[in-house]
N, C-alpha and C. Protein backbone atom coordinates (compact mmCIF):
# COMPACT_ATOMS: atom_id res chain seq x y z
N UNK A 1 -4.30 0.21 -12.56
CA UNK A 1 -4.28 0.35 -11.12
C UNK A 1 -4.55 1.82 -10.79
N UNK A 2 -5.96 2.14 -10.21
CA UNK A 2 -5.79 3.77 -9.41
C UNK A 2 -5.39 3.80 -8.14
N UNK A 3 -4.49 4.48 -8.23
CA UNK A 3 -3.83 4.85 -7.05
C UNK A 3 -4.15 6.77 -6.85
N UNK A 4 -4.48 6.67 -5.35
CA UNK A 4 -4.81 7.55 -4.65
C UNK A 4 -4.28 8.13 -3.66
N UNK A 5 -3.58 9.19 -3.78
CA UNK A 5 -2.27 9.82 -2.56
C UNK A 5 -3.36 10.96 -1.78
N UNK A 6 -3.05 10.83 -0.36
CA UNK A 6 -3.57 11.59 0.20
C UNK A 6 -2.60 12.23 1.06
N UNK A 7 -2.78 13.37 1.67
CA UNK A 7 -1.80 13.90 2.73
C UNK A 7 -2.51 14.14 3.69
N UNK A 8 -2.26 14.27 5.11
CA UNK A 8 -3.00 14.37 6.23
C UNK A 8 -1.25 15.79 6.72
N UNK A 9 -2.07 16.58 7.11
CA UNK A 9 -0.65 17.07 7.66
C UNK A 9 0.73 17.39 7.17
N UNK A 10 0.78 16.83 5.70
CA UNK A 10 1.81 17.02 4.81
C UNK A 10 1.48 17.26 3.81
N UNK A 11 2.06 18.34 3.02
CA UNK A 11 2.02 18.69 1.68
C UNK A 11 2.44 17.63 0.62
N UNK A 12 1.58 17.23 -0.33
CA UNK A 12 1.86 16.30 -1.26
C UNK A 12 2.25 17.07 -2.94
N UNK A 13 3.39 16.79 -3.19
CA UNK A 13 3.83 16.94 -4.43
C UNK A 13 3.62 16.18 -5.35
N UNK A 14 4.12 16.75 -6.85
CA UNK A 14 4.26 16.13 -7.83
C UNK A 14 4.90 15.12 -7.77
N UNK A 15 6.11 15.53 -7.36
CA UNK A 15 7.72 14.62 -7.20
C UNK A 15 7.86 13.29 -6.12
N UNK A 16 6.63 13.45 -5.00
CA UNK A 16 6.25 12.37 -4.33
C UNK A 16 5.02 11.64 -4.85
N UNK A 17 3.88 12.28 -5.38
CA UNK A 17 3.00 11.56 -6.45
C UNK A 17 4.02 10.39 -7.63
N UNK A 18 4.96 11.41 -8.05
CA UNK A 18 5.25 10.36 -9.05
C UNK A 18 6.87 9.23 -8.74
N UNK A 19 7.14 9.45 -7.39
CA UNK A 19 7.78 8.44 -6.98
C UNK A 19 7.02 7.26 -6.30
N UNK A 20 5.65 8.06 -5.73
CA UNK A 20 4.65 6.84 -5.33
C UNK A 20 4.35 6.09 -6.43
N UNK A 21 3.54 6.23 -7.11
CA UNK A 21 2.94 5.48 -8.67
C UNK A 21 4.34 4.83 -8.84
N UNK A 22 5.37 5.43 -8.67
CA UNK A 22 7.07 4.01 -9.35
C UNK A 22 6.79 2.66 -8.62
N UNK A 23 7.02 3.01 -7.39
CA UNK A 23 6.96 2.15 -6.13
C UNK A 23 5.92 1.54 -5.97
N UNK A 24 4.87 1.75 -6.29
CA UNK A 24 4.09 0.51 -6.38
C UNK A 24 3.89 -0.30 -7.48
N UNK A 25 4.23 0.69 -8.41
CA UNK A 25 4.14 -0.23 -9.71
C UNK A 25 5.13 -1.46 -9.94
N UNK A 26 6.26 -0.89 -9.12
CA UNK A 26 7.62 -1.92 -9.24
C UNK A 26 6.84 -2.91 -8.40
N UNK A 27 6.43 -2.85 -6.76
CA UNK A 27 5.81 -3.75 -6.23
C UNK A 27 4.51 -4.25 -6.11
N UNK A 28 3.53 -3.82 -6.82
CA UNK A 28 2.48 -4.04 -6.98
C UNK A 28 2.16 -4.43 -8.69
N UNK A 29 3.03 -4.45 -9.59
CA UNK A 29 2.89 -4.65 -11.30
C UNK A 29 2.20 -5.82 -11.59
N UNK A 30 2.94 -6.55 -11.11
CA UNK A 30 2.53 -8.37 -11.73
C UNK A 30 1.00 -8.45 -10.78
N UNK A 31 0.09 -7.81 -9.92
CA UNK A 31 -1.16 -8.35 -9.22
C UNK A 31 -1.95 -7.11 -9.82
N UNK A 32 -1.81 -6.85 -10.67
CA UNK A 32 -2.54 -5.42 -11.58
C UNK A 32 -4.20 -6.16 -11.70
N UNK A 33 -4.43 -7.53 -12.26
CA UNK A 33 -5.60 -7.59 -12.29
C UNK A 33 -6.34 -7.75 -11.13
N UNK A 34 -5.69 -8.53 -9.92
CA UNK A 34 -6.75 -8.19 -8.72
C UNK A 34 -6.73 -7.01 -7.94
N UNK A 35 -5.86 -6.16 -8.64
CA UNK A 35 -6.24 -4.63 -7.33
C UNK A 35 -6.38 -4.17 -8.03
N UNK A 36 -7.56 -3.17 -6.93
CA UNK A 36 -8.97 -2.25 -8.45
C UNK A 36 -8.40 -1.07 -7.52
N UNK A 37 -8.32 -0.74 -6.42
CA UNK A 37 -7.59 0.54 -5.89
C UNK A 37 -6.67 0.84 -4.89
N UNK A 38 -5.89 1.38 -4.66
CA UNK A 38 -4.53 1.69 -4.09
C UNK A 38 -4.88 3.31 -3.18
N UNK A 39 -4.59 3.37 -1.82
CA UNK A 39 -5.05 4.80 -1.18
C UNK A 39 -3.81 4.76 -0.29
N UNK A 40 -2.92 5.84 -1.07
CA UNK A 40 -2.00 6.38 -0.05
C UNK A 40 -1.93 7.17 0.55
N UNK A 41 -1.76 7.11 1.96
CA UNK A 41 -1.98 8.19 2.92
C UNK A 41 -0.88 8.52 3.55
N UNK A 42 -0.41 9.88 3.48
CA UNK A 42 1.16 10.29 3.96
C UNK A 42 0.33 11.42 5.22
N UNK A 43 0.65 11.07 6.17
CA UNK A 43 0.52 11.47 7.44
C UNK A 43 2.00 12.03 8.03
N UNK A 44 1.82 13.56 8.54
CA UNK A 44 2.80 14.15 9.71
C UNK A 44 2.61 13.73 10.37
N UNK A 45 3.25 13.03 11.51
CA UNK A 45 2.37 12.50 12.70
C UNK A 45 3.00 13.99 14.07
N UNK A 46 4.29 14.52 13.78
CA UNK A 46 4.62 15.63 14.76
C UNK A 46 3.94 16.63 14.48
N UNK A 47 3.95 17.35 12.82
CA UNK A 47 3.60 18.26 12.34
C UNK A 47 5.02 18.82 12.56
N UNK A 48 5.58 19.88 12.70
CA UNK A 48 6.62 20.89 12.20
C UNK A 48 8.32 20.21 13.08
N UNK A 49 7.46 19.70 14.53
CA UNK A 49 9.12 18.84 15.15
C UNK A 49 9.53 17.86 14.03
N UNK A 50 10.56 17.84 14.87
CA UNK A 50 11.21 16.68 14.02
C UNK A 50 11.47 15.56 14.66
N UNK A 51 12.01 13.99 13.80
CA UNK A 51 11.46 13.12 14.92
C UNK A 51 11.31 12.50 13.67
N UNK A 52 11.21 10.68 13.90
CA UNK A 52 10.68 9.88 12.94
C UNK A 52 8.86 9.44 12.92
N UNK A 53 8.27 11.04 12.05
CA UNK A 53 7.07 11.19 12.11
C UNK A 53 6.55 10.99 10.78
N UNK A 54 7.17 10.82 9.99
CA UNK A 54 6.28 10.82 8.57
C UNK A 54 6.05 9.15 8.64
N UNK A 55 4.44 9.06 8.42
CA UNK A 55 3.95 7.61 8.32
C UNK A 55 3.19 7.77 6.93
N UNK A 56 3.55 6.12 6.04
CA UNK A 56 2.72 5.84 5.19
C UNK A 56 1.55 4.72 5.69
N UNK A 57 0.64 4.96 5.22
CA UNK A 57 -0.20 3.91 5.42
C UNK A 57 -0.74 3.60 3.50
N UNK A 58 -0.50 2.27 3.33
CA UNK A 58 -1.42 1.88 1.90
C UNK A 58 -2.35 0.83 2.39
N UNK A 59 -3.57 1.50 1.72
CA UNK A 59 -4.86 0.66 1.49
C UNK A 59 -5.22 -0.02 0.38
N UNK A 60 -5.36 -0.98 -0.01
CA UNK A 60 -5.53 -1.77 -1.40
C UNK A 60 -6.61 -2.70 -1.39
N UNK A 61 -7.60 -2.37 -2.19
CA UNK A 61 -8.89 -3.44 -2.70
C UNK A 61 -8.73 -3.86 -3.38
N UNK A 62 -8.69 -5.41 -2.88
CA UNK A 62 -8.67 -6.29 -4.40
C UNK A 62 -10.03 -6.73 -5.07
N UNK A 63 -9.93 -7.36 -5.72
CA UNK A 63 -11.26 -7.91 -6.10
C UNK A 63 -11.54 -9.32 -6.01
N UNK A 64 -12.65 -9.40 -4.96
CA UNK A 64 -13.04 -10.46 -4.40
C UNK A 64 -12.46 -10.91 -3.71
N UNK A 65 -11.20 -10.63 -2.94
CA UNK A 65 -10.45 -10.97 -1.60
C UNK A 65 -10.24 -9.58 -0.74
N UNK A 66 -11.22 -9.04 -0.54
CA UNK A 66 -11.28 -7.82 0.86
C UNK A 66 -10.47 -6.48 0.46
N UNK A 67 -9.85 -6.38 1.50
CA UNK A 67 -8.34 -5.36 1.93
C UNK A 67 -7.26 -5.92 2.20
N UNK A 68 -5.77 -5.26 1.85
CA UNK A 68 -4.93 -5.33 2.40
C UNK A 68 -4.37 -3.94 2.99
N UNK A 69 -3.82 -4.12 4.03
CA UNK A 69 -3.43 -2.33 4.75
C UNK A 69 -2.25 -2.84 5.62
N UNK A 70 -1.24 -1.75 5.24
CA UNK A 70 -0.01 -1.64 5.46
C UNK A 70 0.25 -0.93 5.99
N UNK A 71 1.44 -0.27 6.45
CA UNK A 71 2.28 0.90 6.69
C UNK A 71 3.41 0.97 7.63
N UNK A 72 3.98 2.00 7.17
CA UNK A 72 5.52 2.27 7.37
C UNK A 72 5.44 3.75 7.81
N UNK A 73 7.12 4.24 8.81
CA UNK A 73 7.25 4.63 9.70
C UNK A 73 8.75 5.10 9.53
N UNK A 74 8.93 6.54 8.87
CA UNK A 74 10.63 7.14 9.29
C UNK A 74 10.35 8.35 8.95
N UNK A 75 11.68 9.01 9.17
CA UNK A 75 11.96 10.39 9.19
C UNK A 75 11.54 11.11 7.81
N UNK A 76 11.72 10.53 6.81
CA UNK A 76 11.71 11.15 5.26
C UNK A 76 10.20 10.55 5.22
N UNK A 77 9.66 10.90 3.77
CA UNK A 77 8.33 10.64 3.42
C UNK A 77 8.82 9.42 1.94
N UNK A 78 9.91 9.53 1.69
CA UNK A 78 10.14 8.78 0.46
C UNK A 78 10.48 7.28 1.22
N UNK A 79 11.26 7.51 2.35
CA UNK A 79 12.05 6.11 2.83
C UNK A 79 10.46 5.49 3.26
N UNK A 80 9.52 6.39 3.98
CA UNK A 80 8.44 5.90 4.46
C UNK A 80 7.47 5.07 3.32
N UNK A 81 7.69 5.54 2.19
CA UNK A 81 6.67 5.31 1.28
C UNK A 81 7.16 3.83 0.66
N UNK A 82 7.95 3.98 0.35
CA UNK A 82 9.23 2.84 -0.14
C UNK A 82 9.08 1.89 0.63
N UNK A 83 9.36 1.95 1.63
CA UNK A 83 9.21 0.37 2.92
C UNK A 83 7.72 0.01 2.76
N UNK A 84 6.77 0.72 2.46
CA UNK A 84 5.42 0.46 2.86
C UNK A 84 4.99 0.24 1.59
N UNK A 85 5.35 0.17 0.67
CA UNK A 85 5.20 -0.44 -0.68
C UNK A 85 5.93 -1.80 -0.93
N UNK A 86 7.01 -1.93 -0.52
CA UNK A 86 7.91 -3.02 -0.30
C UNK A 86 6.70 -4.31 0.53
N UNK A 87 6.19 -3.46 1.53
CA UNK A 87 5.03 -4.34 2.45
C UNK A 87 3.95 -4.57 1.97
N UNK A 88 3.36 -3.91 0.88
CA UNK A 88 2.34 -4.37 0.02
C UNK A 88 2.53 -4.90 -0.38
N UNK A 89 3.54 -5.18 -1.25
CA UNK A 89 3.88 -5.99 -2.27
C UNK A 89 3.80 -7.13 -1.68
N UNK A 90 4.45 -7.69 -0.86
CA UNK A 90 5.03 -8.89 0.28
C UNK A 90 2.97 -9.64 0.78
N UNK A 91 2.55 -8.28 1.33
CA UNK A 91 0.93 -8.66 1.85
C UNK A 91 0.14 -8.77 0.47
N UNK A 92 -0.03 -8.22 -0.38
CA UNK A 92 -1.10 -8.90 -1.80
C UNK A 92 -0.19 -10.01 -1.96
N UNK A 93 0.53 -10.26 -2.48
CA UNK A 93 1.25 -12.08 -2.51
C UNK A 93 0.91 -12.49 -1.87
N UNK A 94 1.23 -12.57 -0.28
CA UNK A 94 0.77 -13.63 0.59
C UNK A 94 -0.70 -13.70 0.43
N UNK A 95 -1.58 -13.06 0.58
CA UNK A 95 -2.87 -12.73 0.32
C UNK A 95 -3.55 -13.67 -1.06
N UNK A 96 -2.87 -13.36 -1.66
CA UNK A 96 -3.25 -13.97 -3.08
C UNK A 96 -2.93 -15.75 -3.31
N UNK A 97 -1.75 -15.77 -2.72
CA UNK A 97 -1.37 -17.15 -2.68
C UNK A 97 -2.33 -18.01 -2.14
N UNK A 98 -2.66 -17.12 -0.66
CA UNK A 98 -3.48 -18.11 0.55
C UNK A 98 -4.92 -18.63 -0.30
N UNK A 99 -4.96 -17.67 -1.05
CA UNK A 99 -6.64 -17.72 -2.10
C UNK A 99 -6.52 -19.16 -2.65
N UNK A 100 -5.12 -18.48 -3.54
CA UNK A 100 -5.10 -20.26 -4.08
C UNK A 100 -4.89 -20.85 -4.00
N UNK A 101 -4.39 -21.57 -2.75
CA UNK A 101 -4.25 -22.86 -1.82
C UNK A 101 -5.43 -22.99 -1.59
N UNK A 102 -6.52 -22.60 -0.68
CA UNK A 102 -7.57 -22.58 -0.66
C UNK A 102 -8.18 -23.20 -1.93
N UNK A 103 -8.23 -22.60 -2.67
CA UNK A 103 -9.00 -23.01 -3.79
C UNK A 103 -8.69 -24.54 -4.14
N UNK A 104 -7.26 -24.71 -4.04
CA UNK A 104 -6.91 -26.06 -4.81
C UNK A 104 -7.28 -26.88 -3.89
N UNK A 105 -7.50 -26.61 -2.28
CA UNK A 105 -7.29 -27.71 -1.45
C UNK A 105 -9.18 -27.93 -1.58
N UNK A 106 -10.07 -27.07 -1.89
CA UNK A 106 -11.41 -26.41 -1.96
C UNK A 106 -11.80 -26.44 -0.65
N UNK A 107 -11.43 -25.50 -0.07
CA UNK A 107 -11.73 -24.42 1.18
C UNK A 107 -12.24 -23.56 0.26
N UNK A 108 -13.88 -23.49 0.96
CA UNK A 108 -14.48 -22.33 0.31
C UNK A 108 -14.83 -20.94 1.52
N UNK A 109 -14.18 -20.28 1.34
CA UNK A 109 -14.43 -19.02 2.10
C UNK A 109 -14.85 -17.91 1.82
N UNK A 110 -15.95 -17.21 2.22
CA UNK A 110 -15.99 -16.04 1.51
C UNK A 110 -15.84 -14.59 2.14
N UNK A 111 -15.32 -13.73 0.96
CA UNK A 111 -14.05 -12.83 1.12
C UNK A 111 -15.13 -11.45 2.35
N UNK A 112 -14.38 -10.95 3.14
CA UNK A 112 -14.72 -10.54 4.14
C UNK A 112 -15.39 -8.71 3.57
């Protein structure tokens, strides 16, 4: 799985690089073969106020079923990252499931 941290407005560390890569791996592990990339984007949304401004957004390409895009919304950048991995996890499942209902029922759709 490549995963890709970006910062918009916030300084990105080591120590949040490698709590991101945990967190998705815990929620994203078992769908390793259909996602080819992972783009995390940690956005200030105040810049220096304070305020529940740190937003994650994750982007995830699977293969052969589109995008999934998420994101989460609090004061810290870890609680933000955490919920919004929690929501990936939750959206590639549902995502993946719907495929294969589809498939079994043979609804043929193709991926957007």
């Amino acid at each position: 799985m490549n995963i890709e941290l970006r910062g918009v407005n916030v300084q990105t560390s080591e120590a949040i690089g490698r709590f991101t890569a945990r967190q998705l791996t815990r929620t994203l592990g078992r769908f390793t073969r259909p996602v080819k990339r992972v783009i995390v984007r940690l956005q200030d949304d105040n810049g220096p106020r304070r305020g529940i401004d740190k937003t994650c957004r994750i982007t995830i390409d699977l293969v052969r079923r589109g995008q999934v895009s998420v994101q989460a919304r609090a004061d810290d950048a870890y609680v933000a990252v955490s919920r919004a991995a929690e929501r990936a996890g939750w959206a590639v499942g549902h995502r993946l499931t719907r495929a294969r209902d589809r498939r079994r029922r043979g609804v043929v759709r193709q991926p957007a």
